[in-house]
N, C-alpha and C. Protein backbone atom coordinates (compact mmCIF):
# COMPACT_ATOMS: atom_id res chain seq x y z
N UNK A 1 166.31 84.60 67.20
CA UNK A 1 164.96 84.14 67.25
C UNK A 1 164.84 82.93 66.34
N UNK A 2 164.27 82.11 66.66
CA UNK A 2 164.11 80.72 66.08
C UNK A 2 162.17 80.89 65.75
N UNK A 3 162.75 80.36 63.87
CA UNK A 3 161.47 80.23 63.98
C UNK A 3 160.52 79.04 63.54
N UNK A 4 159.34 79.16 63.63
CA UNK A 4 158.78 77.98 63.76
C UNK A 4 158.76 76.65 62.36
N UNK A 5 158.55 75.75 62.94
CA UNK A 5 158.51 74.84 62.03
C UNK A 5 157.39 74.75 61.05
N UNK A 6 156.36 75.04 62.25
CA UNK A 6 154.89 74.58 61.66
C UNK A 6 154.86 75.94 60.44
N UNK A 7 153.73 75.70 59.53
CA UNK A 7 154.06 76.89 58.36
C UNK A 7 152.64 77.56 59.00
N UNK A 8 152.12 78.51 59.21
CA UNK A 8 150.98 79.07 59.24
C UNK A 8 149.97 78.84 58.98
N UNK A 9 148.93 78.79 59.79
CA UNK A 9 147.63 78.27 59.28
C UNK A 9 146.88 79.63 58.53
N UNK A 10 145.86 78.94 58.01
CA UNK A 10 145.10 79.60 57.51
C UNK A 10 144.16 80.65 58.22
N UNK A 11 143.62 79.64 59.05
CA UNK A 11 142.34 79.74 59.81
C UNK A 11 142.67 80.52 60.83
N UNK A 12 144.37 81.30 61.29
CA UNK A 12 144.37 82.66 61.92
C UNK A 12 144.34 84.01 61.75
N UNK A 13 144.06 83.44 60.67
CA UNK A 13 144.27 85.12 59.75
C UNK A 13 142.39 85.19 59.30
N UNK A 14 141.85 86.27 59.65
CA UNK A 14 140.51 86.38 59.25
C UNK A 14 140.14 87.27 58.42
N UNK A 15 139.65 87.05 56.98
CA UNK A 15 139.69 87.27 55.91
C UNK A 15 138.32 87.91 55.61
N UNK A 16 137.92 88.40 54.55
CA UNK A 16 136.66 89.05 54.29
C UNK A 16 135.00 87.75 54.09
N UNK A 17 135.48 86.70 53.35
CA UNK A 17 134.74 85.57 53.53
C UNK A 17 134.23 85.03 55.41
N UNK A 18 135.42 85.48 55.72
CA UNK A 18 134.80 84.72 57.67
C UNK A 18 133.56 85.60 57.77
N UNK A 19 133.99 87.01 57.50
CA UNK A 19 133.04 87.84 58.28
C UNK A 19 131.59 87.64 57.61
N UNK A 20 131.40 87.63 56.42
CA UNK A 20 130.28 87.08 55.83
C UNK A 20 129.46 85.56 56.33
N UNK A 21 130.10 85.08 56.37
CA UNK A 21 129.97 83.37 56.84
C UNK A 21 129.09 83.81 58.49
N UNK A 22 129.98 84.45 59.24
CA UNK A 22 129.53 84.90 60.26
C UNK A 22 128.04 85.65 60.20
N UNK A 23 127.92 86.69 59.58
CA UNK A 23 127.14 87.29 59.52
C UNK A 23 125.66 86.42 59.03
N UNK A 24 126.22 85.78 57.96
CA UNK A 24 124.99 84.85 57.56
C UNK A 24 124.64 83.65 58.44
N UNK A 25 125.55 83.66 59.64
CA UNK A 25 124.99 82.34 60.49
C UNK A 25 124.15 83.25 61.73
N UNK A 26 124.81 84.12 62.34
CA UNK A 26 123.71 85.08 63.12
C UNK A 26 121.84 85.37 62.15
N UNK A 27 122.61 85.50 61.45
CA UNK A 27 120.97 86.48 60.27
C UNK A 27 120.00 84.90 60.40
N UNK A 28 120.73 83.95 60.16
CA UNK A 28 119.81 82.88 60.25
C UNK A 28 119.39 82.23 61.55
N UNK A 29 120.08 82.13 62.49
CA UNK A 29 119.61 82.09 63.89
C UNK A 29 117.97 83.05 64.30
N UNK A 30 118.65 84.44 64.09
CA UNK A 30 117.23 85.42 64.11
C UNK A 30 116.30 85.05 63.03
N UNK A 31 116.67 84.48 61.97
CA UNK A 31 115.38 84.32 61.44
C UNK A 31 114.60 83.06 61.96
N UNK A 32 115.30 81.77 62.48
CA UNK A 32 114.76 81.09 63.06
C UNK A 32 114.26 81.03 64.03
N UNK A 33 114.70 82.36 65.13
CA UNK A 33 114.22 82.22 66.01
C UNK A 33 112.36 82.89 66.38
N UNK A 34 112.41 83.61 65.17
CA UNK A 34 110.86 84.32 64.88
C UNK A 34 109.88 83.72 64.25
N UNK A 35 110.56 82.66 63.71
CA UNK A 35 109.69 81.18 63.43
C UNK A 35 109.15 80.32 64.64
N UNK A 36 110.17 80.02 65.29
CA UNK A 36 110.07 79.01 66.14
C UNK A 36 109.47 79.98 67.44
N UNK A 37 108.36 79.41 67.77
CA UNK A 37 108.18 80.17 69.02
C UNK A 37 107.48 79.86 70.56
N UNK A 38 107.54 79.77 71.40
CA UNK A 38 106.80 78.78 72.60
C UNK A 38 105.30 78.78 72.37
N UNK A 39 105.17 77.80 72.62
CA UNK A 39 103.64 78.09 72.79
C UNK A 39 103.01 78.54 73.94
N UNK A 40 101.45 78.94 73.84
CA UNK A 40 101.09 79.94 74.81
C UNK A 40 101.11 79.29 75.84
N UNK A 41 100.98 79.95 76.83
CA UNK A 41 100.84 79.03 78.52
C UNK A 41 99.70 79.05 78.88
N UNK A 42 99.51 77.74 79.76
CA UNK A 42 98.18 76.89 79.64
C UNK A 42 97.78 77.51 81.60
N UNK A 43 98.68 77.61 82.01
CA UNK A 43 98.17 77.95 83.44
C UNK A 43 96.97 79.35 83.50
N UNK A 44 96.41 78.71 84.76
CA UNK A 44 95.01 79.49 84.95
C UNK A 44 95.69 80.85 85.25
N UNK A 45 95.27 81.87 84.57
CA UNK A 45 95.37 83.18 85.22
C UNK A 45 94.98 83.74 86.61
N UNK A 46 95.97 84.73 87.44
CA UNK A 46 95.12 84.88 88.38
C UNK A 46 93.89 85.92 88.45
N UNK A 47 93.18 85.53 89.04
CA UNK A 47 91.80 86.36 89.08
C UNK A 47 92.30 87.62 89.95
N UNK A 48 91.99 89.37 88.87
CA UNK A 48 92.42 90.28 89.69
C UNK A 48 91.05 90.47 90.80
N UNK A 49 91.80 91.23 92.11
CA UNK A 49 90.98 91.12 93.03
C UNK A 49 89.98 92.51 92.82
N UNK A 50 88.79 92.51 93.30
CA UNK A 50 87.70 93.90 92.92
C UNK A 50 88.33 94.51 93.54
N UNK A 51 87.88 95.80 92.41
CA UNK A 51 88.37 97.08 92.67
C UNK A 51 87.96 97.98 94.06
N UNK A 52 88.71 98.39 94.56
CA UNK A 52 88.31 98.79 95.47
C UNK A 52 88.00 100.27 96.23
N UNK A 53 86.90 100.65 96.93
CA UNK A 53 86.13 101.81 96.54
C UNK A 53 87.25 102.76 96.90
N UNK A 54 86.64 103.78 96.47
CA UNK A 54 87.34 104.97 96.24
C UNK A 54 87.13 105.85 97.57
N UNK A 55 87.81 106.62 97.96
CA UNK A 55 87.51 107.29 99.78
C UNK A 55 86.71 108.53 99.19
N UNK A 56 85.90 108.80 100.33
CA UNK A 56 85.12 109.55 99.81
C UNK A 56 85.90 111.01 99.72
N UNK A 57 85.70 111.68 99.10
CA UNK A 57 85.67 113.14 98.21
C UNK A 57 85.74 114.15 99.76
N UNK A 58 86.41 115.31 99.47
CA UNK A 58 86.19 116.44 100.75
C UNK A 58 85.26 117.56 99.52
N UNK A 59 85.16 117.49 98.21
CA UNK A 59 84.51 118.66 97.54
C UNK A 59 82.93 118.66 98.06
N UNK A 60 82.30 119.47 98.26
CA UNK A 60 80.80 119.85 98.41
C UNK A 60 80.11 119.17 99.69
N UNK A 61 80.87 118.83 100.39
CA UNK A 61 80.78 118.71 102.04
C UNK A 61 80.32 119.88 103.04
N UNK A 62 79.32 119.62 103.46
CA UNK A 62 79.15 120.91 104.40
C UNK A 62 79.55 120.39 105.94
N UNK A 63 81.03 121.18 106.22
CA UNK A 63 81.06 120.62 107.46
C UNK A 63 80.80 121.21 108.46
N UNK A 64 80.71 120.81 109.60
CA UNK A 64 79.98 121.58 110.85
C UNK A 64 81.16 122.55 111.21
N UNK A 65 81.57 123.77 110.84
CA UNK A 65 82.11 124.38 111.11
C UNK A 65 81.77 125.76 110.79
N UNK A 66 81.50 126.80 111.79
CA UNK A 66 81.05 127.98 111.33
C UNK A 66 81.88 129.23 111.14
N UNK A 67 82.05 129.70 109.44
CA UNK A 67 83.05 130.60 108.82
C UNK A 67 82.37 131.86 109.09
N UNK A 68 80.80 132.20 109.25
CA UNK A 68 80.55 133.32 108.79
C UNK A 68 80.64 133.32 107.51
N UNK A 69 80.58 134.74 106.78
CA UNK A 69 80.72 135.12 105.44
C UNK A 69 81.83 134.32 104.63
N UNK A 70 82.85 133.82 104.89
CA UNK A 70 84.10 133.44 104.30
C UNK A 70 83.77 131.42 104.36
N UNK A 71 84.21 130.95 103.44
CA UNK A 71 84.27 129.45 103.20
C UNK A 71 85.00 128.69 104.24
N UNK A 72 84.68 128.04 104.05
CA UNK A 72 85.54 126.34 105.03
C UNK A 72 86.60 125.82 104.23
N UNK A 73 88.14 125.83 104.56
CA UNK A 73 89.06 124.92 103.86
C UNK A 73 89.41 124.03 103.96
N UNK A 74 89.76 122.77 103.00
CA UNK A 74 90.23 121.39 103.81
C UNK A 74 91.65 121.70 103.28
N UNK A 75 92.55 121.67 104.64
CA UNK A 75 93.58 122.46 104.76
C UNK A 75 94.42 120.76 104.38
N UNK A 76 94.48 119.39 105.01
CA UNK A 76 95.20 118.34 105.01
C UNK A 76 94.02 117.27 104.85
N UNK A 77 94.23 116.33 104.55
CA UNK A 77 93.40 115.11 104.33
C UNK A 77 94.25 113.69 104.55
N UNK A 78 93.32 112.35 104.62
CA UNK A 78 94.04 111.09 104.34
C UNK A 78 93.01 110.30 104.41
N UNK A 79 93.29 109.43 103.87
CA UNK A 79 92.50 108.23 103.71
C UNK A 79 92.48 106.86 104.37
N UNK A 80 92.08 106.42 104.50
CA UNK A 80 92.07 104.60 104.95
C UNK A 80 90.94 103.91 105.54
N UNK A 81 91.21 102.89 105.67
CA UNK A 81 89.90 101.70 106.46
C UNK A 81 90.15 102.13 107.37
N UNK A 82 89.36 103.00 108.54
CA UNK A 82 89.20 103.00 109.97
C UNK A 82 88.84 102.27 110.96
N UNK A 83 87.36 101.40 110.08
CA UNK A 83 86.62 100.58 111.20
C UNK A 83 86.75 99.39 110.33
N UNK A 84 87.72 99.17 109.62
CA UNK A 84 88.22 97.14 109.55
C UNK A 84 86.68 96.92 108.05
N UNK A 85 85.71 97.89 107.98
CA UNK A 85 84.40 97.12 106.95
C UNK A 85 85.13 97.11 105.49
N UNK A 86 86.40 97.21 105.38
CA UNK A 86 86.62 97.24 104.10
C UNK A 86 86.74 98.28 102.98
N UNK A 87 86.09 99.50 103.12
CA UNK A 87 85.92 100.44 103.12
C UNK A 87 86.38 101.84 103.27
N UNK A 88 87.30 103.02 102.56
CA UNK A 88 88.21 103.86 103.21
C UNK A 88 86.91 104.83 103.46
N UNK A 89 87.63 105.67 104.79
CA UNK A 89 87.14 106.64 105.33
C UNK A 89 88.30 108.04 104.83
N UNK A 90 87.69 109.07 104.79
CA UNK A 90 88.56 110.46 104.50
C UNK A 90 88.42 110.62 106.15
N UNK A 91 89.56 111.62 106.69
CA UNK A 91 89.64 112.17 107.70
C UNK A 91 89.99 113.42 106.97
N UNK A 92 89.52 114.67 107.07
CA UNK A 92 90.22 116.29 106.83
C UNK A 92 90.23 117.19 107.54
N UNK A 93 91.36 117.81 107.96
CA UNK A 93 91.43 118.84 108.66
C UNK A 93 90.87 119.91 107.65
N UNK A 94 90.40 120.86 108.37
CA UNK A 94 88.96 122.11 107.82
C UNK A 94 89.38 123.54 108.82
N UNK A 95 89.54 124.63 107.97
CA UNK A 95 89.40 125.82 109.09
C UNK A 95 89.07 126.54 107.98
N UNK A 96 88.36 128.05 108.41
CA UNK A 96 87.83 128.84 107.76
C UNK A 96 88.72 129.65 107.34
N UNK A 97 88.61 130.31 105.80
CA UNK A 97 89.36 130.94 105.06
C UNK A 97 89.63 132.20 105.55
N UNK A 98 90.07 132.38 106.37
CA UNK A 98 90.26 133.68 106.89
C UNK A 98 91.15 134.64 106.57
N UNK A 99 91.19 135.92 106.25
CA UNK A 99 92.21 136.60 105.72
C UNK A 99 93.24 137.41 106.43
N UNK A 100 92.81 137.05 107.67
CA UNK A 100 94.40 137.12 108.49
C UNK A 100 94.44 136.20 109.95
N UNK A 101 95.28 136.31 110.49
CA UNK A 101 95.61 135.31 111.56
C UNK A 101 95.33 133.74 111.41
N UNK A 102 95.39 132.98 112.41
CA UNK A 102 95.68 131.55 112.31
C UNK A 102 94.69 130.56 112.62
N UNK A 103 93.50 130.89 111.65
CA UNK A 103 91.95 130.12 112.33
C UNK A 103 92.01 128.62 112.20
N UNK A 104 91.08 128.46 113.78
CA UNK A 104 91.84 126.99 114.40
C UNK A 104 91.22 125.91 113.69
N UNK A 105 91.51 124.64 113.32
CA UNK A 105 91.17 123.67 112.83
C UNK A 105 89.90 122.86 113.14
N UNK A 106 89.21 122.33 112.78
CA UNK A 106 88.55 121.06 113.22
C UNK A 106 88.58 119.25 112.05
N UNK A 107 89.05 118.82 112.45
CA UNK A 107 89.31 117.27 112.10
C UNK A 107 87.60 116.71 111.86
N UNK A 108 87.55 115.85 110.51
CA UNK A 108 86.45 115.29 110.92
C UNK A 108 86.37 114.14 109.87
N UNK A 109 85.88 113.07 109.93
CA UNK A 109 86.10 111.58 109.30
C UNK A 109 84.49 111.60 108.25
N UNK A 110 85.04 111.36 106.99
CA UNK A 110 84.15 111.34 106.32
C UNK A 110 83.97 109.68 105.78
N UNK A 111 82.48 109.24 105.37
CA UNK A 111 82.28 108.09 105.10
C UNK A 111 81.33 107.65 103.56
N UNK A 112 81.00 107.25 103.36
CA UNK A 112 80.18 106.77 102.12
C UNK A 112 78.87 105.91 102.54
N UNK A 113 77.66 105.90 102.44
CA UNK A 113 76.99 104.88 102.57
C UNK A 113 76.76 104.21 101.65
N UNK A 114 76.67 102.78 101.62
CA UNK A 114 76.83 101.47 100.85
C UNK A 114 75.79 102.41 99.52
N UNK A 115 76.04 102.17 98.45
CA UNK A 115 75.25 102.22 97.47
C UNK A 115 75.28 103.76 97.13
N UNK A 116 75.95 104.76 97.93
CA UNK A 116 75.60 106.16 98.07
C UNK A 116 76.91 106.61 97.20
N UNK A 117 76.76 108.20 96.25
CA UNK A 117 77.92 108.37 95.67
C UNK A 117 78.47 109.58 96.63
N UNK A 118 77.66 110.01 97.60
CA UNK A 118 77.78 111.81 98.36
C UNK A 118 78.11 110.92 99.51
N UNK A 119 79.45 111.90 100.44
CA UNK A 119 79.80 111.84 101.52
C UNK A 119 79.74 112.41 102.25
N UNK A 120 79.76 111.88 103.58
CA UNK A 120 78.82 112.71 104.87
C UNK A 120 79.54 112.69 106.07
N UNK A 121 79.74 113.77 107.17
CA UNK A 121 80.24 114.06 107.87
C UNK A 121 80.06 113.10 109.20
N UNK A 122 80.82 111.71 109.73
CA UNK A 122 80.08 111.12 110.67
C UNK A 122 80.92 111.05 112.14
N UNK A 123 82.03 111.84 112.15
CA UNK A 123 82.55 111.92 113.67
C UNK A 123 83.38 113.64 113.46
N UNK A 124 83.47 113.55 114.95
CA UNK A 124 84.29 115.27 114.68
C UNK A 124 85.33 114.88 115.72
N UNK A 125 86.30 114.87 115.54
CA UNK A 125 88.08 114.70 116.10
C UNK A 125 88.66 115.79 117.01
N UNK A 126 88.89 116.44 116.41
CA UNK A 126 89.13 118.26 116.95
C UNK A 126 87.96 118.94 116.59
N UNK A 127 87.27 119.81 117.41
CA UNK A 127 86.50 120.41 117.53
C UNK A 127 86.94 122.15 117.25
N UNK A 128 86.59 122.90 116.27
CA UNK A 128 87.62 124.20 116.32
C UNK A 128 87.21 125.15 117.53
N UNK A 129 86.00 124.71 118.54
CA UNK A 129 85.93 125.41 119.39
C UNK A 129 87.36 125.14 120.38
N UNK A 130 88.37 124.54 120.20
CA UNK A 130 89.58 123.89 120.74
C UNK A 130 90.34 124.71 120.54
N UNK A 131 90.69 125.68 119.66
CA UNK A 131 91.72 126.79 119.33
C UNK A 131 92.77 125.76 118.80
N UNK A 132 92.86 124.91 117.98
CA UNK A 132 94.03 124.03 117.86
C UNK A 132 94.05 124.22 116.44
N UNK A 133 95.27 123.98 116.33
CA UNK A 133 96.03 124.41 114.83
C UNK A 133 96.31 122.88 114.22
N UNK A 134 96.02 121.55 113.31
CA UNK A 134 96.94 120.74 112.65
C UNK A 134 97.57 121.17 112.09
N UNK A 135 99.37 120.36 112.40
CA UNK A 135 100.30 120.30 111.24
C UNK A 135 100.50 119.19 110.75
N UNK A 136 100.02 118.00 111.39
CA UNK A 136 100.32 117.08 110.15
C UNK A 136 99.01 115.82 110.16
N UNK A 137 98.71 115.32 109.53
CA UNK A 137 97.61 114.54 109.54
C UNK A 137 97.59 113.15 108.63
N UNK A 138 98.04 112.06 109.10
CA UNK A 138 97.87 110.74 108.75
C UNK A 138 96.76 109.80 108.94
N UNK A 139 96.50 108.70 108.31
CA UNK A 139 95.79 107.37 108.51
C UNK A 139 97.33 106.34 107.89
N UNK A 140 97.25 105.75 109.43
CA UNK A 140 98.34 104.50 109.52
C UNK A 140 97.54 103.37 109.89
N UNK A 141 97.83 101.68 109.41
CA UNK A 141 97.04 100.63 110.54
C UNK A 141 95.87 101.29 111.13
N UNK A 142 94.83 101.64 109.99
CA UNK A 142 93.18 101.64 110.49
C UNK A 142 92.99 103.04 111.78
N UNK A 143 94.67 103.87 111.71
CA UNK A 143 94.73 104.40 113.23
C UNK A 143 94.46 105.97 112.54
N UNK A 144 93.68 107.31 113.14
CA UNK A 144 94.54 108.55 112.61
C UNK A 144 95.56 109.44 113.61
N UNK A 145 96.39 109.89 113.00
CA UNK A 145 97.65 110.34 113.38
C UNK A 145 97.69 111.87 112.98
N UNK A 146 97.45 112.76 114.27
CA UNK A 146 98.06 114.15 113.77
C UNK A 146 98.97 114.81 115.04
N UNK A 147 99.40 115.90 115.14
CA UNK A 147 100.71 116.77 115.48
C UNK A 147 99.79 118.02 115.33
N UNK A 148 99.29 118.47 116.51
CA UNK A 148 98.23 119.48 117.19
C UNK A 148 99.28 120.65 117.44
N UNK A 149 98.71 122.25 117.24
CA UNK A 149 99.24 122.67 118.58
C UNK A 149 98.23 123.74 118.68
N UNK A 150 98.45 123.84 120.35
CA UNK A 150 97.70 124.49 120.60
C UNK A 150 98.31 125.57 121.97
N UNK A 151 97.46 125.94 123.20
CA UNK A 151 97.07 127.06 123.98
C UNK A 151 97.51 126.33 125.50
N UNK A 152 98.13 126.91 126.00
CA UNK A 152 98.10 126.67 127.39
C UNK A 152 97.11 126.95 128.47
N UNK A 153 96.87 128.24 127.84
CA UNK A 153 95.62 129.43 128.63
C UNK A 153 95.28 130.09 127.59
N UNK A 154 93.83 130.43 128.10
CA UNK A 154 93.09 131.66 127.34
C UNK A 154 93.84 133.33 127.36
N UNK A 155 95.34 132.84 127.90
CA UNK A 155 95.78 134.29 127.61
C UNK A 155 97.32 134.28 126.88
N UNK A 156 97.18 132.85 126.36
CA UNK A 156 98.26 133.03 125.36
C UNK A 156 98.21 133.52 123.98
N UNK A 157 98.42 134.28 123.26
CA UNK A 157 97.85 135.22 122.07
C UNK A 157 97.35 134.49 120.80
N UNK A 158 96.85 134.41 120.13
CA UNK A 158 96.39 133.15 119.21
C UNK A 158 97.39 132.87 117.63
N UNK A 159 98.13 134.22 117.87
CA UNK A 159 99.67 133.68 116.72
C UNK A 159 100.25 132.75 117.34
N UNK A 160 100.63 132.57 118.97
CA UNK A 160 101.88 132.24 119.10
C UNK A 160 101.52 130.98 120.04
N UNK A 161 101.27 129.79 119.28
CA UNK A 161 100.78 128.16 120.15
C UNK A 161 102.17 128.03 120.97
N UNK A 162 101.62 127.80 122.14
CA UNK A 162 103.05 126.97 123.09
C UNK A 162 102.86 125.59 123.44
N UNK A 163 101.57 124.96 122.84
CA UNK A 163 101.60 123.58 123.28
C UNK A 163 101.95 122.62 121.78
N UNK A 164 102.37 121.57 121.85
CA UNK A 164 102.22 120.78 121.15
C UNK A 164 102.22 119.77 121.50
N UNK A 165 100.76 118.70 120.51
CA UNK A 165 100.55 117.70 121.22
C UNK A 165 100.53 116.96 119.78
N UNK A 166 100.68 115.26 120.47
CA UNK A 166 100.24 114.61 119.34
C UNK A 166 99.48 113.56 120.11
N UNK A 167 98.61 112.98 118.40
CA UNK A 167 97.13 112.43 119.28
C UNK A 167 96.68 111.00 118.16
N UNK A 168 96.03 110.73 119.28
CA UNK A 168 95.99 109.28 117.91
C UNK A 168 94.58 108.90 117.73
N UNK A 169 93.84 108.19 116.92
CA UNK A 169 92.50 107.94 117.47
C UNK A 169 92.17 106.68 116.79
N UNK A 170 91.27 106.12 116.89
CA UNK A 170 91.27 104.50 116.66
C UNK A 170 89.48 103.92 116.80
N UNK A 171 89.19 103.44 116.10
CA UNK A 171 87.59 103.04 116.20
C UNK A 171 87.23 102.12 117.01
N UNK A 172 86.36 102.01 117.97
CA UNK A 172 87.20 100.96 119.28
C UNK A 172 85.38 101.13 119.91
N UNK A 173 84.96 99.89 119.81
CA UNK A 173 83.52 99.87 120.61
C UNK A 173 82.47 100.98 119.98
N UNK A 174 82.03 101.16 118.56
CA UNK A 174 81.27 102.40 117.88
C UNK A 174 81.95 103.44 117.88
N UNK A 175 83.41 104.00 118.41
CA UNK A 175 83.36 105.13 118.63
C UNK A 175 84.84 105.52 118.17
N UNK A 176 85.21 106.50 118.00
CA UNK A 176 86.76 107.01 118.04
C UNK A 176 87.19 107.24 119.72
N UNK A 177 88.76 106.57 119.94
CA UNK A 177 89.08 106.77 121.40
C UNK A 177 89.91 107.30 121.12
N UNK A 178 90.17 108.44 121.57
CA UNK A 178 91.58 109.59 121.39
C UNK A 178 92.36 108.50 122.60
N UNK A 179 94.21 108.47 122.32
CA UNK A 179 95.21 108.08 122.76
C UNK A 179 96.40 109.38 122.39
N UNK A 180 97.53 109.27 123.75
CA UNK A 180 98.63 109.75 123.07
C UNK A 180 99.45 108.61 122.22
N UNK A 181 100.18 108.95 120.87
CA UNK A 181 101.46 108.01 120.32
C UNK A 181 102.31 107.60 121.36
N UNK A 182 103.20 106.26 121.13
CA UNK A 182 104.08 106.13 121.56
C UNK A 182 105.57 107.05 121.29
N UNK A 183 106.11 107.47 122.19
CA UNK A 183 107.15 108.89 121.93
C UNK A 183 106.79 109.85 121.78
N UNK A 184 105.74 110.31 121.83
CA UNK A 184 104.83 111.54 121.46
C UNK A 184 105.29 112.71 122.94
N UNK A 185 105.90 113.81 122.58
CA UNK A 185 106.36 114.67 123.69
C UNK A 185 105.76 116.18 123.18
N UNK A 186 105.36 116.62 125.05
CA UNK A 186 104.52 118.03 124.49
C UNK A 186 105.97 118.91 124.62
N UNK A 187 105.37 120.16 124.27
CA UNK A 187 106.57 121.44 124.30
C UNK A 187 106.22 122.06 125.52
């Protein structure tokens, strides 16, 4: 092995002084940098947009549905702008608390009047004189969306639904227009 000419530097060997040197050039960076600081920004803030109302409530609603002795449940709910005013509407499915078997649903769209804090019952969707059961209940695109089932005949037993439908409804000329979904298949 041949060895070198050059004699060793100093400056490869790192000694207890580097690390200090080091340390005191970081410590002073951070201290300068909590000095020095941008100034604030001059651009206009954006203006947040108003808040926007709240859908109305399913608590202390009397809906047109008759339990007898036993209460009304809002079994599913959803919210959204129905009729485009800006405004969310509640849709809730409702059946009476019954303590056995499978009491049938009725759908119904709740609204707010301008200035009003109580909400009021202003269309009925499913009717529970329908024997129909909801399982699922959406507001998509201003639209509502549920997954029905129901009865073929008045002599199919009321545990055991053989239909299933799905149904759409949409605010269209004052009114809700029931549609089937696209892909929507009965049983």
């Amino acid at each position: 092995m041949q060895q070198s000419a050059v004699p060793e530097l100093a400056h490869t060997h790192t000694r207890p002084i580097h690390w200090v040197a080091t340390a005191t050039a970081v410590a002073g960076v951070v201290a300068l940098s909590s000095v020095l600081q941008p100034r604030p920004a001059t651009a206009a803030q954006a203006t947040e947009a108003p808040p926007r109302a709240a859908a109305p409530a399913t608590t202390g609603i009397d809906f047109p549905i008759d339990c007898g002795p036993v209460k009304a449940l809002v079994q599913k709910k959803a919210s959204g702008d129905l009729d485009g005013d800006g405004t969310p509407e509640t849709v809730a499915s409702v059946h009476c608390d019954a303590p056995m078997g499978t009491p049938p649903d009725g759908v119904y769209v709740l609204t707010r009047s301008a200035g009003s804090t109580h909400a009021r019952v202003v269309a009925t969707l499913v009717d529970p004189k329908d024997r129909t059961t909801v399982t699922s209940l959406t507001v998509t695109d201003g639209a509502v969306l549920a997954t029905l089932l129901g009865y073929s005949s008045a002599d199919v037993p009321s545990c055991c639904p053989d239909v299933k439908d799905s149904a759409k409804w949409q605010w269209k000329d004052n009114a809700f227009v029931r549609s089937t979904p696209a892909g929507a298949h009965s049983v």
